[in-house]
N, C-alpha and C. Protein backbone atom coordinates (compact mmCIF):
# COMPACT_ATOMS: atom_id res chain seq x y z
N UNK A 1 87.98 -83.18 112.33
CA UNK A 1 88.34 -84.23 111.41
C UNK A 1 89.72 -83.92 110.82
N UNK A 2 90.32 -85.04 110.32
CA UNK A 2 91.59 -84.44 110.03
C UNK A 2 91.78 -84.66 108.28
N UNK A 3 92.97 -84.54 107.71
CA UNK A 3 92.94 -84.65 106.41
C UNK A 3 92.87 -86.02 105.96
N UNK A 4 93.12 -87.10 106.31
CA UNK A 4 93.17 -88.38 106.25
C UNK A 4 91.80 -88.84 106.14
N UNK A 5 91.01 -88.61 107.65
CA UNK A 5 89.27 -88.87 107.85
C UNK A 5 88.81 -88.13 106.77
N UNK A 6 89.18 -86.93 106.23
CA UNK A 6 88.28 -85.97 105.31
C UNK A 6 88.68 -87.18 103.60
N UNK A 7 89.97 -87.22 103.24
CA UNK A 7 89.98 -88.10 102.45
C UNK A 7 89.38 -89.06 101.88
N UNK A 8 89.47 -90.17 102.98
CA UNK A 8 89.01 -91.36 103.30
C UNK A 8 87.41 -90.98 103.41
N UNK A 9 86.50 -90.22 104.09
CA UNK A 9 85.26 -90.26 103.79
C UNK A 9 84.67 -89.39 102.06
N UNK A 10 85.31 -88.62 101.38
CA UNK A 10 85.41 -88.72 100.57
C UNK A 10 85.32 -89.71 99.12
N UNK A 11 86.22 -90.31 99.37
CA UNK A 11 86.33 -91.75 98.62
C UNK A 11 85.56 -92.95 98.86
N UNK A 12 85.17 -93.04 99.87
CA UNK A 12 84.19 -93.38 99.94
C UNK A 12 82.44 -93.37 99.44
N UNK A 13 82.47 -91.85 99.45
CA UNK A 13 81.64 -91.54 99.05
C UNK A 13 81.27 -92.05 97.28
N UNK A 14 82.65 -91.00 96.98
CA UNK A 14 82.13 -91.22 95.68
C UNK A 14 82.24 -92.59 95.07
N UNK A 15 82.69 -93.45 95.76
CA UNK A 15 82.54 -95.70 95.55
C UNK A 15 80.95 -95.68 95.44
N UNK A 16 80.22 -95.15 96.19
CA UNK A 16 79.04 -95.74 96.70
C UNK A 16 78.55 -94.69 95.33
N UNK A 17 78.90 -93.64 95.43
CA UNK A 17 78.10 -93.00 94.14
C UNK A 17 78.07 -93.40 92.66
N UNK A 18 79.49 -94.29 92.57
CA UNK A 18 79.61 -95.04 91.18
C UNK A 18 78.85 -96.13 91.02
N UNK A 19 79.08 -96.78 92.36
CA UNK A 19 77.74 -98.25 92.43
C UNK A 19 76.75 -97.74 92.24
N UNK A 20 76.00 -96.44 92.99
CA UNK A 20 74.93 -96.28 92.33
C UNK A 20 74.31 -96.04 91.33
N UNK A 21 75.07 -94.91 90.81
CA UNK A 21 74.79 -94.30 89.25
C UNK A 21 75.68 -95.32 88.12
N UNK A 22 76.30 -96.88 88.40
CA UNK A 22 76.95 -97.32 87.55
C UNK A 22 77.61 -96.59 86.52
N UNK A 23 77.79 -97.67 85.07
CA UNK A 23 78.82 -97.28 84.45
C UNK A 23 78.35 -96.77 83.73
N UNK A 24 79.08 -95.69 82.41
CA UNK A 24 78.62 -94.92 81.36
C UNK A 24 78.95 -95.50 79.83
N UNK A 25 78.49 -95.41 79.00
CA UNK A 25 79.17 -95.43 77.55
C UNK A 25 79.89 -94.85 77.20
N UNK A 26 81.13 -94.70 77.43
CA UNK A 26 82.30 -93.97 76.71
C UNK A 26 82.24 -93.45 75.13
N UNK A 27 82.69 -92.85 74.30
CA UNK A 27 82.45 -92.58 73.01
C UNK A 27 83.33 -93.55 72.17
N UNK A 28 85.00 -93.88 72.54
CA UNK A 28 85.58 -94.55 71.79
C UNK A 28 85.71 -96.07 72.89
N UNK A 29 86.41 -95.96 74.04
CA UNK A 29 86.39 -96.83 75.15
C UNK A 29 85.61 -97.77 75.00
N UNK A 30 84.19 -97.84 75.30
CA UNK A 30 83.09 -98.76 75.42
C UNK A 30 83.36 -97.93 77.06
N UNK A 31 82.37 -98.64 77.89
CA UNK A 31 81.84 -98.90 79.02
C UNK A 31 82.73 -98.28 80.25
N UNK A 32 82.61 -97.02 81.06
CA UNK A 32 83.56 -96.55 81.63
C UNK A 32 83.23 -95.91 82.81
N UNK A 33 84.02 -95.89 83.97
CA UNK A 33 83.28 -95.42 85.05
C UNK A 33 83.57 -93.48 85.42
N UNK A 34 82.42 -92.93 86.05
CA UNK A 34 81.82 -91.92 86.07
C UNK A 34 82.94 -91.24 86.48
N UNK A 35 83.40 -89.93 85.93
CA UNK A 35 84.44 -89.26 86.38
C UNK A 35 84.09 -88.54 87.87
N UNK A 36 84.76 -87.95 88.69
CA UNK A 36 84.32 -87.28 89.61
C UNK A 36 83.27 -85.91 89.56
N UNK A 37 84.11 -85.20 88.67
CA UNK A 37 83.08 -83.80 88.29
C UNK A 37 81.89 -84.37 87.47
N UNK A 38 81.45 -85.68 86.95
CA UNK A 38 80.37 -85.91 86.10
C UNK A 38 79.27 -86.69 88.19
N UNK A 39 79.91 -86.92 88.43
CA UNK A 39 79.07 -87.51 89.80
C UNK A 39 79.05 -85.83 90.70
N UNK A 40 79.79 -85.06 91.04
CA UNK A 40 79.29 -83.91 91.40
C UNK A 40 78.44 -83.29 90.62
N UNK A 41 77.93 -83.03 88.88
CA UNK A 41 77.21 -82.52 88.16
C UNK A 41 75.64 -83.71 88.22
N UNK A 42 76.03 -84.89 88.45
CA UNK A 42 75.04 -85.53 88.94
C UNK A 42 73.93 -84.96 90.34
N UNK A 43 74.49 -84.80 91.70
CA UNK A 43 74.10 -84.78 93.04
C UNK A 43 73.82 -83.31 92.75
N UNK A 44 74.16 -82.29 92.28
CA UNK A 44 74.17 -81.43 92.37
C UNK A 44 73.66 -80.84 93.82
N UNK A 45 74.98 -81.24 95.07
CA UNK A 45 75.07 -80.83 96.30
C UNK A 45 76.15 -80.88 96.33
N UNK A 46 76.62 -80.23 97.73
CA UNK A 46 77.80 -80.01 98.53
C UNK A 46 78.36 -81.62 98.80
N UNK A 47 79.70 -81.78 98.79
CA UNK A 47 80.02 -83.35 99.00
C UNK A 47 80.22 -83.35 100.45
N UNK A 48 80.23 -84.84 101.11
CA UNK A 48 79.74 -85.17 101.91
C UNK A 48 80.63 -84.38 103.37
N UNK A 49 82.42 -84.57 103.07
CA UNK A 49 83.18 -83.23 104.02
C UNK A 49 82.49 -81.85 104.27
N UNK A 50 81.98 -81.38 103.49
CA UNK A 50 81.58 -79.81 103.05
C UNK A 50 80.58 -79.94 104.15
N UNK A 51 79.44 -81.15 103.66
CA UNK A 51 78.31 -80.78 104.31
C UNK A 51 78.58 -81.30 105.96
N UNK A 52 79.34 -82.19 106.71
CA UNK A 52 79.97 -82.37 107.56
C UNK A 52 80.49 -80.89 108.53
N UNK A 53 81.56 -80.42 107.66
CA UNK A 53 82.17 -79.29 108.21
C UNK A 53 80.85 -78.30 108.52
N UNK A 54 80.04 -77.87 107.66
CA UNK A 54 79.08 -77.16 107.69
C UNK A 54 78.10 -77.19 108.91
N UNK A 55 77.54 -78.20 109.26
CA UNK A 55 77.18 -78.95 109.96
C UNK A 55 77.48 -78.44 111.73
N UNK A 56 79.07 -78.97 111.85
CA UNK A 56 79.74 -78.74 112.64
C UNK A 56 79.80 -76.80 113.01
N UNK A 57 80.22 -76.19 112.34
CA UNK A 57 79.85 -74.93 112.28
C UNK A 57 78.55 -74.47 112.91
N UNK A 58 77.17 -75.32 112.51
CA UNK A 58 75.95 -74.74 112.69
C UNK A 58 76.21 -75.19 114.69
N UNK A 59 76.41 -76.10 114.82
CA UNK A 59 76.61 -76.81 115.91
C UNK A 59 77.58 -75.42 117.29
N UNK A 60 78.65 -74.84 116.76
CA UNK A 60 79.38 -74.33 117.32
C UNK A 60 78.90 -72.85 117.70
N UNK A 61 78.22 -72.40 116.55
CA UNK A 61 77.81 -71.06 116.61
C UNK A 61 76.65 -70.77 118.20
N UNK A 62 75.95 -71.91 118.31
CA UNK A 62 74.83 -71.61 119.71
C UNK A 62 76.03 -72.05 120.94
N UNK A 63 76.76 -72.43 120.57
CA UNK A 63 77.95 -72.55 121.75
C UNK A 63 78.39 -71.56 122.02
N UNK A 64 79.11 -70.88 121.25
CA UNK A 64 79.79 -69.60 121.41
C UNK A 64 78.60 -68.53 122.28
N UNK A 65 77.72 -68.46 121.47
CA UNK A 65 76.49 -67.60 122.26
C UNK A 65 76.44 -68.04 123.71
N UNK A 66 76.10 -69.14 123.85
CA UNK A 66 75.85 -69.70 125.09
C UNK A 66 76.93 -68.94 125.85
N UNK A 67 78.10 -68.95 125.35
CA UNK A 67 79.37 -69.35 126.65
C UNK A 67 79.28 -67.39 127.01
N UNK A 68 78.85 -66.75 125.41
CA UNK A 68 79.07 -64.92 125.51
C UNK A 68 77.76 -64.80 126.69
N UNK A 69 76.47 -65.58 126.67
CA UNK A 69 75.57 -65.23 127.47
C UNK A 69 75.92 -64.97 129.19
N UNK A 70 76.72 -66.30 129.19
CA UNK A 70 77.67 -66.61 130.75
C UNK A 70 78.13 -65.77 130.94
N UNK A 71 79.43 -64.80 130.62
CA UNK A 71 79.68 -64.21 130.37
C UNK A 71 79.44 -63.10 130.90
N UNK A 72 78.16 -62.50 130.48
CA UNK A 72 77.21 -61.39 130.72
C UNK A 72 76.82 -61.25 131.93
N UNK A 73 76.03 -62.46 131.88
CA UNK A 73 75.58 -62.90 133.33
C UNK A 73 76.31 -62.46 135.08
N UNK A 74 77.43 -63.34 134.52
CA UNK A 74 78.91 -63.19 135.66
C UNK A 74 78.66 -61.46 135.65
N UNK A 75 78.85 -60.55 134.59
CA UNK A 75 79.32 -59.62 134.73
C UNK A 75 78.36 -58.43 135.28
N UNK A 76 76.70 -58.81 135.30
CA UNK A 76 75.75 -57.88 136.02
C UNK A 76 75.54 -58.82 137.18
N UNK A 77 76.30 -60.09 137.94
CA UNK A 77 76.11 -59.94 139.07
C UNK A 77 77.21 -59.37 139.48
């Protein structure tokens, strides 16, 4: 993914997280929408890049094995 896609799904995210959890009462303001660190203290998870990248990682690691197994193989015939 690149920095743009990582962005852009980002912001996204947190749109859909403000629609969900709507707006707050401000103290002097009136009526105000959810800061970012108050929607991460909300989910209390990894945001949605993190868990993506992560993901991808779990994905790569039985690859690598795979390809070291080949490898092996080639080398005791």
């Amino acid at each position: 993914m690149t920095r743009l896609s990582d962005d852009r799904l980002a912001m996204c995210e947190r749109k859909t997280l403000r629609t969900i959890f709507e707006l707050v009462y401000g103290n002097y303001l009136g009526w105000r929408l959810r800061q970012n660190e108050e929607l991460c203290e909300l989910l209390d998870r990894p945001d949605v890049v993190k868990c993506i990248m992560f993901k991808s990682l779990q994905w790569a690691r039985p690859i690598v094995q795979m390809d070291n197994m080949r490898i092996q193989e080639k080398k005791q015939r």
